[in-house]
Protein backbone atom coordinates (compact mmCIF):
# COMPACT_ATOMS: atom_id res chain seq x y z
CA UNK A 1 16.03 26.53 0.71
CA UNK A 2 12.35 25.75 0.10
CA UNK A 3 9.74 24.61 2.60
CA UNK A 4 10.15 23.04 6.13
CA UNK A 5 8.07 19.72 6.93
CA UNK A 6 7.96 19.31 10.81
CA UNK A 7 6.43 16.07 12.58
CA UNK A 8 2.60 16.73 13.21
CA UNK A 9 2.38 16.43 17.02
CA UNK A 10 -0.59 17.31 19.33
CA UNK A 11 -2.15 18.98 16.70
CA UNK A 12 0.43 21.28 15.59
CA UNK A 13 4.03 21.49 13.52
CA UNK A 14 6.73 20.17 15.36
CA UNK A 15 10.32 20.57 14.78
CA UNK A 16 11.00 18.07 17.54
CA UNK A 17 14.19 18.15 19.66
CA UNK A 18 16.65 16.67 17.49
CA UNK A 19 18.03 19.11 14.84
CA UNK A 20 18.32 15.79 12.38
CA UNK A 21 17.76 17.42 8.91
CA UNK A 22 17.39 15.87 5.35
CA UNK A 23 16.74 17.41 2.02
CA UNK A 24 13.75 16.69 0.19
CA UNK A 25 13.99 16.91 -3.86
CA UNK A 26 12.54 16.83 -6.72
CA UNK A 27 13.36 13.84 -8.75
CA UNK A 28 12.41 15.59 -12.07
CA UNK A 29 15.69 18.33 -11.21
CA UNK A 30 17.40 16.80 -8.82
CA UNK A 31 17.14 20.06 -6.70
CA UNK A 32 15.79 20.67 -3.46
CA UNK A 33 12.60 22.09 -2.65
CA UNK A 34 12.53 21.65 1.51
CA UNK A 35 13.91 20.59 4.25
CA UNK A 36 12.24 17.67 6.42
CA UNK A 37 12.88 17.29 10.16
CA UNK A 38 13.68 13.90 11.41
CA UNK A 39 12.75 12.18 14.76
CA UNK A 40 14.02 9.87 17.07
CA UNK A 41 12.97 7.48 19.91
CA UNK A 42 11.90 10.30 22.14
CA UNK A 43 9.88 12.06 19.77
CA UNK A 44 7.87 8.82 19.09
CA UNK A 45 7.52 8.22 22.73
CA UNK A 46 6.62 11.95 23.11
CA UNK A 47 3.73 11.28 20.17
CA UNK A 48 2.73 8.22 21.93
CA UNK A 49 1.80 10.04 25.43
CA UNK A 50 -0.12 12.10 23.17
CA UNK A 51 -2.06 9.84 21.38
CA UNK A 52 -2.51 7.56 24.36
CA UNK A 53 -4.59 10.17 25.91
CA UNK A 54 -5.97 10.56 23.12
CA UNK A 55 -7.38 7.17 22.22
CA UNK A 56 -9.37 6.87 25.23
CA UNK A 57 -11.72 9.16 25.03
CA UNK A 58 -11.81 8.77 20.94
CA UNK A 59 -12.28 5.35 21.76
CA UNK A 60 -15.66 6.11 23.44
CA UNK A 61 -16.89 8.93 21.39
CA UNK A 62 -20.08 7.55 19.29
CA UNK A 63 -19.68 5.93 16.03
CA UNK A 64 -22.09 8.90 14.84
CA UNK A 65 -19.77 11.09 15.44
CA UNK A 66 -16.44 9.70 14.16
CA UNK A 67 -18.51 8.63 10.64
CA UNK A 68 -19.42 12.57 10.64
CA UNK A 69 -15.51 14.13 10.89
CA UNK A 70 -15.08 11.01 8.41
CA UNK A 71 -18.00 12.48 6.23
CA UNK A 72 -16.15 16.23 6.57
CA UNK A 73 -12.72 14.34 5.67
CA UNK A 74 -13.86 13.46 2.52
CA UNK A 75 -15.28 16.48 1.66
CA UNK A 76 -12.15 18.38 2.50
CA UNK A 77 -9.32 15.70 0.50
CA UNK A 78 -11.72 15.93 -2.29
CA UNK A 79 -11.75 20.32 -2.54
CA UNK A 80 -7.66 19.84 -1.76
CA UNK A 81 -7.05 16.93 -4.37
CA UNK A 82 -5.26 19.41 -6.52
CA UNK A 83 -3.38 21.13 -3.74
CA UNK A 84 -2.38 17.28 -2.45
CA UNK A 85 -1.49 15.78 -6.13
CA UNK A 86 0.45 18.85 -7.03
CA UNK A 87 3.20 17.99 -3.77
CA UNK A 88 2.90 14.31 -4.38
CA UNK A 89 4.06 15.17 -7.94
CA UNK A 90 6.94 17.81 -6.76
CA UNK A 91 8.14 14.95 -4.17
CA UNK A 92 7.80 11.50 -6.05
CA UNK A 93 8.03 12.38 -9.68
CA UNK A 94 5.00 11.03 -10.62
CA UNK A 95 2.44 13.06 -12.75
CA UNK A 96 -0.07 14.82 -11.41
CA UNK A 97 -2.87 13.12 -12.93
CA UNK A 98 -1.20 10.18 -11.48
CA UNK A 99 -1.37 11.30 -8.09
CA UNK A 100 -4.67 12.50 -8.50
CA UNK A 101 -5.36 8.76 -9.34
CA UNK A 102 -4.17 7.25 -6.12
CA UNK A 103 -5.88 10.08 -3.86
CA UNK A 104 -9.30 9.15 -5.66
CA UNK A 105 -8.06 4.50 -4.49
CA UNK A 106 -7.80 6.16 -1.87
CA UNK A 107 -10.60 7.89 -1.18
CA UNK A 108 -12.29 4.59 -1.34
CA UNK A 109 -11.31 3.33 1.69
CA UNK A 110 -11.82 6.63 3.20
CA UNK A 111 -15.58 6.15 2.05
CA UNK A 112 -15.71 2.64 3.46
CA UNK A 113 -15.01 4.11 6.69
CA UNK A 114 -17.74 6.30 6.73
CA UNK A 115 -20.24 3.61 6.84
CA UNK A 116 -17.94 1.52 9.51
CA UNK A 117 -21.30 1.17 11.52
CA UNK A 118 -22.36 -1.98 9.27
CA UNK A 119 -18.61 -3.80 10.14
CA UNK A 120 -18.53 -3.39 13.60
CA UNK A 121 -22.24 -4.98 14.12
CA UNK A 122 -21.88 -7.32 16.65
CA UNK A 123 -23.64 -10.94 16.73
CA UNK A 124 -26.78 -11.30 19.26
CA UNK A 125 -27.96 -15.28 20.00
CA UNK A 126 -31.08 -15.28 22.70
CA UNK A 127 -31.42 -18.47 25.30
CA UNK A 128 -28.47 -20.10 24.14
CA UNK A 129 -28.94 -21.90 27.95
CA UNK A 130 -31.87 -21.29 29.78
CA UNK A 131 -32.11 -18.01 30.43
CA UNK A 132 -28.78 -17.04 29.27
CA UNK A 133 -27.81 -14.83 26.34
CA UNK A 134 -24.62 -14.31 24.08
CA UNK A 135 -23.28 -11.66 22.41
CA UNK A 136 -20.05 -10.28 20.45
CA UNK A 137 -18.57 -6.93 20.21
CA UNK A 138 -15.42 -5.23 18.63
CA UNK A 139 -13.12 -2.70 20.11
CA UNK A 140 -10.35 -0.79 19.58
CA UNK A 141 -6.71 -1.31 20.41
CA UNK A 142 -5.80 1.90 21.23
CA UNK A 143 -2.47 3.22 19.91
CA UNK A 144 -1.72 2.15 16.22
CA UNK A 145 1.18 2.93 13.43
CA UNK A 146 1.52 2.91 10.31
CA UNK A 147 4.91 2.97 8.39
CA UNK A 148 4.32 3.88 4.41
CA UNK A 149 6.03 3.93 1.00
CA UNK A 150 7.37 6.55 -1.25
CA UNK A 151 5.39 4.94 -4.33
CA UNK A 152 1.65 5.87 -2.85
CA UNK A 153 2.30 8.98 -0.11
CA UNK A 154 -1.49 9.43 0.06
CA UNK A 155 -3.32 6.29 -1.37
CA UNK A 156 -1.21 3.44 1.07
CA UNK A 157 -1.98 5.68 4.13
CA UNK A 158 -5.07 6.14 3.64
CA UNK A 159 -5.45 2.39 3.42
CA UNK A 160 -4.91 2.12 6.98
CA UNK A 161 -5.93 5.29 9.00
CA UNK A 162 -9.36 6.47 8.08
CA UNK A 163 -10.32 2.36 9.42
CA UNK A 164 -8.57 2.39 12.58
CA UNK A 165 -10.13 6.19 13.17
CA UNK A 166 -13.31 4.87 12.45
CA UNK A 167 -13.21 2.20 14.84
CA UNK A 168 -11.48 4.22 17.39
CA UNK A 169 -7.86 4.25 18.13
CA UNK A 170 -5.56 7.14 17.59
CA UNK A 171 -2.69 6.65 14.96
CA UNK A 172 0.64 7.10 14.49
CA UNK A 173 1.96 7.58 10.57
CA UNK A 174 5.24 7.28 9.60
CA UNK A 175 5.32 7.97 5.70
CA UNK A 176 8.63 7.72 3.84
CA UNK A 177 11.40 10.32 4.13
CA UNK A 178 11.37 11.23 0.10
CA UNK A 179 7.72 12.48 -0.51
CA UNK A 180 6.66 14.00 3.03
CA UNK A 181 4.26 16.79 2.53
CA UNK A 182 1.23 14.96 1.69
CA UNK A 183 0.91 13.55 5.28
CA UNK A 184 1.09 16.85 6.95
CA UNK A 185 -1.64 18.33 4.27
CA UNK A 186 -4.08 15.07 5.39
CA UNK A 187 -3.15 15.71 9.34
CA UNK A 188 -4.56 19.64 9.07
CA UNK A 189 -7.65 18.27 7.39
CA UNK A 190 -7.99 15.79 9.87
CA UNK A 191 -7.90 19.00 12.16
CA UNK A 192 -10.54 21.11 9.76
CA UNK A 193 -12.35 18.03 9.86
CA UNK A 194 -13.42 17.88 13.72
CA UNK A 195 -11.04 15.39 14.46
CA UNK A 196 -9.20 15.68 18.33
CA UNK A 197 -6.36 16.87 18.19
CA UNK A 198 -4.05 13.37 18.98
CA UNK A 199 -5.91 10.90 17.21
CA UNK A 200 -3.66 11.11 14.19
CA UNK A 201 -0.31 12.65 14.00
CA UNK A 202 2.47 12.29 11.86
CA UNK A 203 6.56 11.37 12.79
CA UNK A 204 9.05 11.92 10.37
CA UNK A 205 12.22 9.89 10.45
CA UNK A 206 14.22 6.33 9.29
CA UNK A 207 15.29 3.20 10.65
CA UNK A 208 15.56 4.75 14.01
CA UNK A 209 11.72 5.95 13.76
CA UNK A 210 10.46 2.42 12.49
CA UNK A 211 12.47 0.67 15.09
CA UNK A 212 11.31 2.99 17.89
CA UNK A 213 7.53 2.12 16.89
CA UNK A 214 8.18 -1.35 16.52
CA UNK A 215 9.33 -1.90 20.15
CA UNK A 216 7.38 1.01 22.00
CA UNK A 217 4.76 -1.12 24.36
CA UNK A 218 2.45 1.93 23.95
CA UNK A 219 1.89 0.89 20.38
CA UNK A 220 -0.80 -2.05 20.00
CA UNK A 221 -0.39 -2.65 16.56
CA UNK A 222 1.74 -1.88 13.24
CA UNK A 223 0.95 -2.08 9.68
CA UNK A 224 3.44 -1.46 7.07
CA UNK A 225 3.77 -1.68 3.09
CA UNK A 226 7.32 -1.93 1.73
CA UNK A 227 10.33 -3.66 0.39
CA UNK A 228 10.60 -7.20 1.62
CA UNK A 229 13.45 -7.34 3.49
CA UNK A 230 12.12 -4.30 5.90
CA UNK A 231 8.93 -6.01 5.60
CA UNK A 232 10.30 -9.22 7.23
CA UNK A 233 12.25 -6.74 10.05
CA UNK A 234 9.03 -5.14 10.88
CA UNK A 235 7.33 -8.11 11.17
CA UNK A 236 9.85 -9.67 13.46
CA UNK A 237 10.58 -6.68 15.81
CA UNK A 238 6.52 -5.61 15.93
CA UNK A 239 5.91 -9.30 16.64
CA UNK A 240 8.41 -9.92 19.40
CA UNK A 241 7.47 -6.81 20.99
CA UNK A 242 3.79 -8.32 21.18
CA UNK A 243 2.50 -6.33 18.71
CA UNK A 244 -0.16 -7.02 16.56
CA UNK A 245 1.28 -6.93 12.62
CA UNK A 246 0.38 -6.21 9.22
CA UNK A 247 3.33 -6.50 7.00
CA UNK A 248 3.12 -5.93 2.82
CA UNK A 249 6.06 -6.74 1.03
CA UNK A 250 7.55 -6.65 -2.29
CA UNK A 251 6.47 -7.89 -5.34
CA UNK A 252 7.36 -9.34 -9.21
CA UNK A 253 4.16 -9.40 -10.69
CA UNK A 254 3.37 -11.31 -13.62
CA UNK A 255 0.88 -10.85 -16.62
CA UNK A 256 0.24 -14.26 -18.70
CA UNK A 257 -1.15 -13.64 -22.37
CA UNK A 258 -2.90 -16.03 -23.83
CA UNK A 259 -2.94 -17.17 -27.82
CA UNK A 260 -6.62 -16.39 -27.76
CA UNK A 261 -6.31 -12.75 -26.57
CA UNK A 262 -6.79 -9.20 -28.04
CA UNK A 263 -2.89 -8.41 -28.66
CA UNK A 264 -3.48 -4.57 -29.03
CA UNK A 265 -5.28 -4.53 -25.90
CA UNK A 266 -3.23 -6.89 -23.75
CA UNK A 267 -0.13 -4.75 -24.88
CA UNK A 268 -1.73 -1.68 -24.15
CA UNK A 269 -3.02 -2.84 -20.62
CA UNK A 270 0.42 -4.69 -19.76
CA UNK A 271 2.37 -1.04 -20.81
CA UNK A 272 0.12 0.77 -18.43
CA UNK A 273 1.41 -1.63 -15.75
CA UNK A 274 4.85 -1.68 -16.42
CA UNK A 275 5.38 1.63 -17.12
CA UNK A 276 2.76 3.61 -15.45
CA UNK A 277 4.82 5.42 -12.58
CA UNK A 278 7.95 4.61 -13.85
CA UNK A 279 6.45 0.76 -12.72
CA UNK A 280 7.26 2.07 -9.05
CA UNK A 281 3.69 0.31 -7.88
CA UNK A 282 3.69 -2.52 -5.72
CA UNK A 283 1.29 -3.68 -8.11
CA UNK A 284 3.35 -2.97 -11.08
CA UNK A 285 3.61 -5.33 -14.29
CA UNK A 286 7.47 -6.03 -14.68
CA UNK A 287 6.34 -9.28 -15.92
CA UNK A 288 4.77 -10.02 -19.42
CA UNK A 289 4.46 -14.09 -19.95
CA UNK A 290 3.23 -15.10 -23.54
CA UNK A 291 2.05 -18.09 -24.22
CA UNK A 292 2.61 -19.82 -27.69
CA UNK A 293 2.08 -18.29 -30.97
CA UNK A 294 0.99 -14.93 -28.11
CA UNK A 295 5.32 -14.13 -28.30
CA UNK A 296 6.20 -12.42 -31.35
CA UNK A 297 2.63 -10.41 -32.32
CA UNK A 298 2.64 -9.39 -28.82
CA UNK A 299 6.77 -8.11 -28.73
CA UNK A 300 5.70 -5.98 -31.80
CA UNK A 301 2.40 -4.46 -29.72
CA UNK A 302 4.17 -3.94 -26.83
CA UNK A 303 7.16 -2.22 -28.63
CA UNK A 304 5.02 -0.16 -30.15
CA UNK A 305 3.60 0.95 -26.86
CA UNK A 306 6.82 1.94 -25.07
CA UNK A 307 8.23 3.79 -27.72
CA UNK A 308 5.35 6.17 -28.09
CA UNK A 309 5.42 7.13 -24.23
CA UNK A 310 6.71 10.77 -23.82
CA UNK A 311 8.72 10.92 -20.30
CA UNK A 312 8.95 14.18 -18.40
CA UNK A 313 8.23 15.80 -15.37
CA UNK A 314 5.24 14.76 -13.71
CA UNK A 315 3.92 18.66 -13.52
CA UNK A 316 4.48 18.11 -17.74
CA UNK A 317 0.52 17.64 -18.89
CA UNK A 318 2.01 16.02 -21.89
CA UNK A 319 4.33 13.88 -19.80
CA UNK A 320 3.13 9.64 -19.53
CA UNK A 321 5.84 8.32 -17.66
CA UNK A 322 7.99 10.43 -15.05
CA UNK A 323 11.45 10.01 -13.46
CA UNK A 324 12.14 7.55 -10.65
CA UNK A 325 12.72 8.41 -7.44
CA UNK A 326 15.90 8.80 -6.90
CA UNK A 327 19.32 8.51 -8.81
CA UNK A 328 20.25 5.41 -7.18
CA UNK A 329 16.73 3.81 -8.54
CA UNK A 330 18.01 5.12 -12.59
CA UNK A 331 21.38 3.59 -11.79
CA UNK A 332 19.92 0.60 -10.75
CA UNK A 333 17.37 -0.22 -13.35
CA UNK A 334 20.23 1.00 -15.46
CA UNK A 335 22.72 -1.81 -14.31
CA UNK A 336 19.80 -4.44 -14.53
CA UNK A 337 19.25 -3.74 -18.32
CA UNK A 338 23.30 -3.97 -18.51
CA UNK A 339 23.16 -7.62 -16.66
CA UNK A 340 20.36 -8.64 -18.65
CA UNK A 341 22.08 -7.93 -22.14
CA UNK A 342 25.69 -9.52 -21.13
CA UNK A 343 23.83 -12.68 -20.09
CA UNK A 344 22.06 -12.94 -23.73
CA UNK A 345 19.11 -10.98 -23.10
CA UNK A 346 17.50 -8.64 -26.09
CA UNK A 347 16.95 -5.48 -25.80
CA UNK A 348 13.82 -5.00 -27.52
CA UNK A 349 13.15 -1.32 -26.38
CA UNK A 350 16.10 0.42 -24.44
CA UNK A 351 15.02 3.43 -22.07
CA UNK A 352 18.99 3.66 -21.05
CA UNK A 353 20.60 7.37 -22.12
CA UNK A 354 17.55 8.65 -21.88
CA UNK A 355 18.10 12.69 -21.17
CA UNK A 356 14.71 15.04 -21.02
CA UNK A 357 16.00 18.19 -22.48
CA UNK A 358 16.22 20.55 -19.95
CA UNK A 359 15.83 18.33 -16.82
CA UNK A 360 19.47 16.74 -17.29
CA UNK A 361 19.62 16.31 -13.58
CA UNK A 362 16.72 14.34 -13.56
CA UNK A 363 16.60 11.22 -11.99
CA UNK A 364 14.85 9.79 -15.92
CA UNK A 365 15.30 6.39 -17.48
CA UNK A 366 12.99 5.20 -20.33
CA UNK A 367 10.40 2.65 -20.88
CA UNK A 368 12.55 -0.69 -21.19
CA UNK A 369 11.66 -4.27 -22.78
CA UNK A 370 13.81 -7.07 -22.47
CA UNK A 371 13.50 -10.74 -23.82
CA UNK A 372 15.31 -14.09 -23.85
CA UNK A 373 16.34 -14.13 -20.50
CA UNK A 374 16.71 -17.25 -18.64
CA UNK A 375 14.40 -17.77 -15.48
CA UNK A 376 16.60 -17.81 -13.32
CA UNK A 377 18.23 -14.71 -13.82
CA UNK A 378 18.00 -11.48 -11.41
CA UNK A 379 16.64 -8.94 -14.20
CA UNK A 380 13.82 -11.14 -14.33
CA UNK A 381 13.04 -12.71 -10.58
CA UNK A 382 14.07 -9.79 -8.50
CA UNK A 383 11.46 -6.60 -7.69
CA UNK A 384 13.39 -3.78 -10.26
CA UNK A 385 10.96 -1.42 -9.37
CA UNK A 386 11.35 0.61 -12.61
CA UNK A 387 10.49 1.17 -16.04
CA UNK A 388 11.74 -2.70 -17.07
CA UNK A 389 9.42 -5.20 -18.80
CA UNK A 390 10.72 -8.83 -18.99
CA UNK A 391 8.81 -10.93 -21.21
CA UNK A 392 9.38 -14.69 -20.48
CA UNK A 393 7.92 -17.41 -23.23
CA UNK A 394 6.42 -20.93 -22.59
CA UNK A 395 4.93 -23.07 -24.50
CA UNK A 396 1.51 -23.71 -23.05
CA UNK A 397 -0.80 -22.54 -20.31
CA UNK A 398 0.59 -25.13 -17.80
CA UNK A 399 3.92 -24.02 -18.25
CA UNK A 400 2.11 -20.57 -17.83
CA UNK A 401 1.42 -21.34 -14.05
CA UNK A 402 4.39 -23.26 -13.18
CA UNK A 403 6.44 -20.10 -14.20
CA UNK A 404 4.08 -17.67 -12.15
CA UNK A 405 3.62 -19.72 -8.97
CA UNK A 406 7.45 -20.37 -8.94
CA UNK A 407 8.39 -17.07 -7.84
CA UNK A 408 8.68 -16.36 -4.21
CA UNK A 409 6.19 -13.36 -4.42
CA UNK A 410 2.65 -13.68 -4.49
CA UNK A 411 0.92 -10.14 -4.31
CA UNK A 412 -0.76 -9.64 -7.76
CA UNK A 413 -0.98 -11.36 -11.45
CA UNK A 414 -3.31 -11.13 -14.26
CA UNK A 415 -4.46 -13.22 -17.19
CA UNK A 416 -5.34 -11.85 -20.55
CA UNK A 417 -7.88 -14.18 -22.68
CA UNK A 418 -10.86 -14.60 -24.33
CA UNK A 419 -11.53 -17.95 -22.50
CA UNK A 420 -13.54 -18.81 -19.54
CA UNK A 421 -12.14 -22.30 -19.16
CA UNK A 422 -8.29 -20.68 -18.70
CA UNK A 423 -9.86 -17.35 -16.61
CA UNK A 424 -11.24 -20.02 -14.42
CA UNK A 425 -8.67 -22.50 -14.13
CA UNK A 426 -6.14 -19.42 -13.45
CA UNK A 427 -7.70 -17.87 -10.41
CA UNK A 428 -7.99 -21.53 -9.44
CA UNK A 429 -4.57 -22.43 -10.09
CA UNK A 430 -2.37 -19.41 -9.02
CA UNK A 431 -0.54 -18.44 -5.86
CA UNK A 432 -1.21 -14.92 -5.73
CA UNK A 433 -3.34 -13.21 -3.37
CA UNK A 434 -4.79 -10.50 -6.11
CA UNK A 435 -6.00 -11.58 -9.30
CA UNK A 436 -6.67 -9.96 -12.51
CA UNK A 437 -8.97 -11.17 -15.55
CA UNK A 438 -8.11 -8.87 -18.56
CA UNK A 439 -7.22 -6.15 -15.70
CA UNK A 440 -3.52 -5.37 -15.25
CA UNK A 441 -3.41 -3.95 -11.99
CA UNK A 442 -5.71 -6.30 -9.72
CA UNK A 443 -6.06 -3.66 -6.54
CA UNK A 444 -8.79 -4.17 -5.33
CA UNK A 445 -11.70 -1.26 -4.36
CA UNK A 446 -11.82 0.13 -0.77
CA UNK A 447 -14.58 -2.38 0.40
CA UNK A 448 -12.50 -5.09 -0.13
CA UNK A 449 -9.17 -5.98 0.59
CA UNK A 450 -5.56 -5.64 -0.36
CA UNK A 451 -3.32 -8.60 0.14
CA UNK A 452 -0.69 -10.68 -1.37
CA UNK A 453 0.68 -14.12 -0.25
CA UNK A 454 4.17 -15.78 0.33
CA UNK A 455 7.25 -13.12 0.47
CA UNK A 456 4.38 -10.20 -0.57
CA UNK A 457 2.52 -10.44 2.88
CA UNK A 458 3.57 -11.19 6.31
CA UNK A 459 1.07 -11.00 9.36
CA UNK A 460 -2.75 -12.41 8.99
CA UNK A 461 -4.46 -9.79 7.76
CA UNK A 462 -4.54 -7.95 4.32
CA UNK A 463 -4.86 -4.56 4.29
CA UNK A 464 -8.19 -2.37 4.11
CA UNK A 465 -11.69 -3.23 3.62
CA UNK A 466 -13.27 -5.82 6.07
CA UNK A 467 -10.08 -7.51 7.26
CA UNK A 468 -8.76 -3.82 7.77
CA UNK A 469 -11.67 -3.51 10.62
CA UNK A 470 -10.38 -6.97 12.16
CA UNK A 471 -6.95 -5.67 12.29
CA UNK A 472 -7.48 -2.49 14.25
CA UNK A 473 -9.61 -3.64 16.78
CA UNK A 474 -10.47 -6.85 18.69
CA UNK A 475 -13.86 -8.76 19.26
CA UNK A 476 -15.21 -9.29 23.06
CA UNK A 477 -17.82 -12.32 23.78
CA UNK A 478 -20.33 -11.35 26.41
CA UNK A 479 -22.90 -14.14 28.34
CA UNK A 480 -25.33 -12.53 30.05
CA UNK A 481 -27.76 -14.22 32.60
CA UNK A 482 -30.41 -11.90 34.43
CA UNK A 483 -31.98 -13.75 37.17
CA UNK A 484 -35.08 -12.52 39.16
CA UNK A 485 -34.98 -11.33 42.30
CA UNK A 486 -36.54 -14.44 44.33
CA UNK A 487 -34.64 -16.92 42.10
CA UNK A 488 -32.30 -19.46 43.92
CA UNK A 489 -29.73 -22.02 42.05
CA UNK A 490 -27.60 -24.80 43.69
CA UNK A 491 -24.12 -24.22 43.00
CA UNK A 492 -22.43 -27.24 41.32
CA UNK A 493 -19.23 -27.91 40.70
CA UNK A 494 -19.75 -29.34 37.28
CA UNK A 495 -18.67 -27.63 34.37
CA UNK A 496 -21.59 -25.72 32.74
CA UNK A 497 -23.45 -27.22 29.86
CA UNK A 498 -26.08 -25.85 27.78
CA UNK A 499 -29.30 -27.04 28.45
C-alpha cells in the first residue's frame, strides 16, 4: 500500500536487483504509507561505477559552474520546503514546522557552499629560493558517502553533500531506512538543478549497505552521524579500509542553571531542548543540572512547562511535541522512567500512559521529568533519546563541571546565567565540543562547524563549515622554478636549501 521509494541511481528511480522490501510508517498511526526498496553490496558497487565516472569530469568542471547548480539548489529546496517538511513529518513524526526548521539549518550549509570559492583559495609565496615559487591547492577525493540519521532526514545530509559537491566529488547518501523520501525529493532537485546526473545518488538499505560502503576501495571517504556504537563500527571498518572518516556519535547533553539566572526563561529554553522532537536531536537537552538554591524554583518552572505541551501528530498545527519514532523508542523511554522510579527517582512530570485520542496506535509518550537519581544510574548517563528530562543537583558551580565533564560524551552543553565570570570560566572549563551561553541547543550556523568530542566524535574533522571543505578534499604543495633558456646550474648532490 502507499508509495514506493527506489534507490536514486544514474539519475533515475531504481528498484535495484534485490527484491529486499521494508515498510515505511507513520509513527503518529502506526500504519504504513510505502514501501522502500533495499540494496545490497552490488547495488552500491553498481552506484559506485556510476559515480566514479562521474566525479572526474565534475571534478574538473569550474567552480563557477558548480556554485551556479548550487545557487539553483537553493532556490528549488526553498519553493519545495513545504512539499519536503510535509514527508519528513509523515515519516519521522515530527511536526511540520519542525521539519521546516531543520530544512531552513540546513539550508545554511547549502548557502556556505555557494560561496566555496573563498575556502578553496589556495596560498601563493614568491622567491621563497631564488627564483623559486610555492604554492598550495585543494582537490577533491573523488567518490564520497554519507550514512545519515532518522532524527534530521534533510538537515544532517545536507551537512555533508552540498560541500563535497561544491568542491567536486560525486556522493553517495545513505539516509536511514525509517524516513526515506526526503532524499529522493533532494536527488530530483539536484537533477532540476543542472547537476550531472551521478554526482549524487541515493542507496537505500541497512547494515549490509553501511558495511558495503565502508569497505568498497572506490569510496575515498565516509562521514556518518549516529548512535555511538555504529559510530565506533564505521569508524573502524572506513578506517581499516583506508578510508578517510568522519564519525558523529551519540550524545547526553547537559544544561547547568545557575542561582543567578532567569528561572522562567532557563525552564522555558531547557523544555524546548528536551522535549522539542520528542528530544530525538543529537543535540537534545536530556540533562537539566541546577545549581544551589537554582533546584526547587526551577522543578516548579520546568513542570510547568511540560505539562502545558499538547502532543499529537506532527501534521496537528496545534501539536508541540510528536510521537517517537518507533514503538520500540516509547517502550524504551517507557522502561527508563520505570528504572528510574524503582531506584528512588521522582517522578516530577510522568508522560507514561499517554494515549492521543484517536491515534491509539501511535508510537506517543509524554513530556517526562525525573529527579533524585543517583549519577551513576542509566536513566541519567545513557543517550534515552526521548521525551525524558533528568535534573541532577550540586551544590556549587565546581561541582557543576565535574558532573558535566564526567560523562563520556562530549557533543553539546549549555550554561544559563547572568554572569560573565561563570559564562567564561564554563566554555573554559568544559569538555564539550559545542557550547551554549543562555542557548539550549549550541548547533552551530552553516559557516561554522558541527562537532563534539570524546564518545560524540570519532575521526578529525567536525562536520560542515570550514573543516567540512578539509574533509572532502585534500591540499597539493606545488614549487615551481622557471629557468631561462641560456641558464646552466651545477648539479649537487646536497640537499637543497633555501637561499
Amino acid at each position: 500500500m502507499g508509495y514506493d521509494v527506489q534507490h536514486w541511481i544514474d539519475g533515475h528511480e531504481d528498484a535495484g536487483s534485490t527484491g529486499d522490501t521494508q515498510p515505511i510508517l507513520n509513527p503518529a498511526t502506526g500504519g504504513e504509507v510505502g514501501t522502500l526498496h533495499l540494496g545490497d553490496a552490488s547495488t552500491v558497487d553498481r552506484a559506485v561505477e556510476v559515480a566514479a565516472a562521474a566525479a572526474e569530469e565534475w571534478g574538473r568542471t569550474s567552480l563557477a559552474r558548480r556554485t551556479q547548480i548550487l545557487y539553483r539548489m537553493r532556490e528549488l529546496m526553498i519553493q519545495h520546503t513545504d512539499e519536503i517538511a510535509e514527508v519528513i513529518s509523515r515519516e519521522h513524526g515530527k511536526t511540520v514546522g519542525d521539519a521546516k526548521g531543520e530544512i531552513a539549518r540546513g539550508l545554511e550549509t547549502l548557502e556556505f557552499a555557494t560561496s566555496i570559492t573563498q575556502d578553496l583559495k589556495g596560498g601563493f609565496s614568491q622567491n621563497v629560493s631564488t627564483g623559486v615559487d610555492s604554492h598550495t591547492l585543494r582537490q577533491p577525493l573523488g567518490v564520497v558517502a554519507g550514512i545519515t540519521p532518522f532524527n534530521f532526514p534533510a538537515m544532517v545530509p545536507f551537512w555533508m553533500h552540498p560541500i563535497a559537491i561544491a568542491t567536486g566529488n560525486a556522493f553517495l547518501l545513505k539516509p536511514s531506512e525509517r524516513d526515506p523520501s526526503a532524499s529522493n525529493i533532494v536527488a530530483r532537485l539536484y537533477q532540476e538543478a543542472g547537476l550531472p546526473d551521478g554526482v549524487f545518488q541515493v542507496i537505500h538499505g541497512g547494515k549490509t549497505v553501511v558495511d558495503a560502503l565502508c569497505a568498497h576501495e572506490g569510496i575515498a571517504a565516509v562521514s556518518f552521524v549516529g548512535s555511538t556504537p555504529i559510530a565506533k563500527h564505521v569508524h573502524a571498518a572506513a578506517s581499516a579500509a583506508g578510508k578517510r572518516v568522519q564519525a558523529l556519535g551519540g550524545a547526553n547533553n547537559h544544561a547547568v542553571v545557575m542561582p543567578d539566572a532567569n528561572l522562567e526563561f532557563a525552564a522555558a529554553q531547557v523544555a524546548s531542548g528536551a522535549f522539542g522532537s520528542a528530544g530525538e536531536r543529537c543535540m537534545a537537552v536530556p540533562v537539566a543540572v541546577t545549581v544551589g538554591d537554582a533546584h526547587e524554583g526551577f522543578l516548579a518552572a520546568i513542570k510547568a512547562e511540560a505539562e502545558k505541551l499538547v502532543v499529537g501528530p506532527g501534521d496537528d498545527p496545534t501539536t508541540d511535541m510528536p510521537p517517537v519514532i518507533t514503538a520500540d523508542a516509547r517502550d524504551r523511554v517507557i522502561r527508563m522512567t520505570d528504572e528510574a522510579e524503582q531506584a528512588g527517582g521522582t517522578i516530577v512530570v510522568d508522560g507514561r500512559g499517554l494515549v492521543v485520542e484517536g491515534f491509539e496506535k501511535g508510537n506517543f509518550v509524554g513530556p517526562t521529568v525525573i529527579t533524585d537519581l543517583a549519577a551513576d544510574h542509566p536513566t541519567y548517563t545513557d543517550e534515552v533519546f526521548g521525551p525524558v528530562l533528568v535534573v541532577m543537583h550540586v551544590n556549587n558551580f565546581d561541582e557543576a563541571i565535574a558532573l558535566v565533564n564526567s560523562s563520556p560524551f562530549g557533543n553539546g552543553t549549555a550554561i544559563f546565567t547572568d554572569s560573565g565570570h561563570y559564562a567564561r570560566r564554563f566554555e573554559d572549563e568544559i569538555q564539550v565540543g559545542m557550547i551554549g551561553i543562555n542557548v539550549p541547543i549550541p548547533t552551530p550556523v552553516g559557516y561554522y562547524s558541527f562537532g563534539g568530542w570524546k564518545d560524540s566524535l570519532f575521526g578529525e574533522h567536525h562536520a560542515h563549515g570550514p573543516e567540512g571543505v578539509g574533509f572532502y578534499t585534500r591540499q597539493k604543495a606545488v614549487t615551481t622554478r622557471w629557468p631561462a633558456q641560456n641558464e646552466t646550474v651545477e648539479s649537487s648532490m646536497s640537499f637543497p636549501t633555501h637561499d
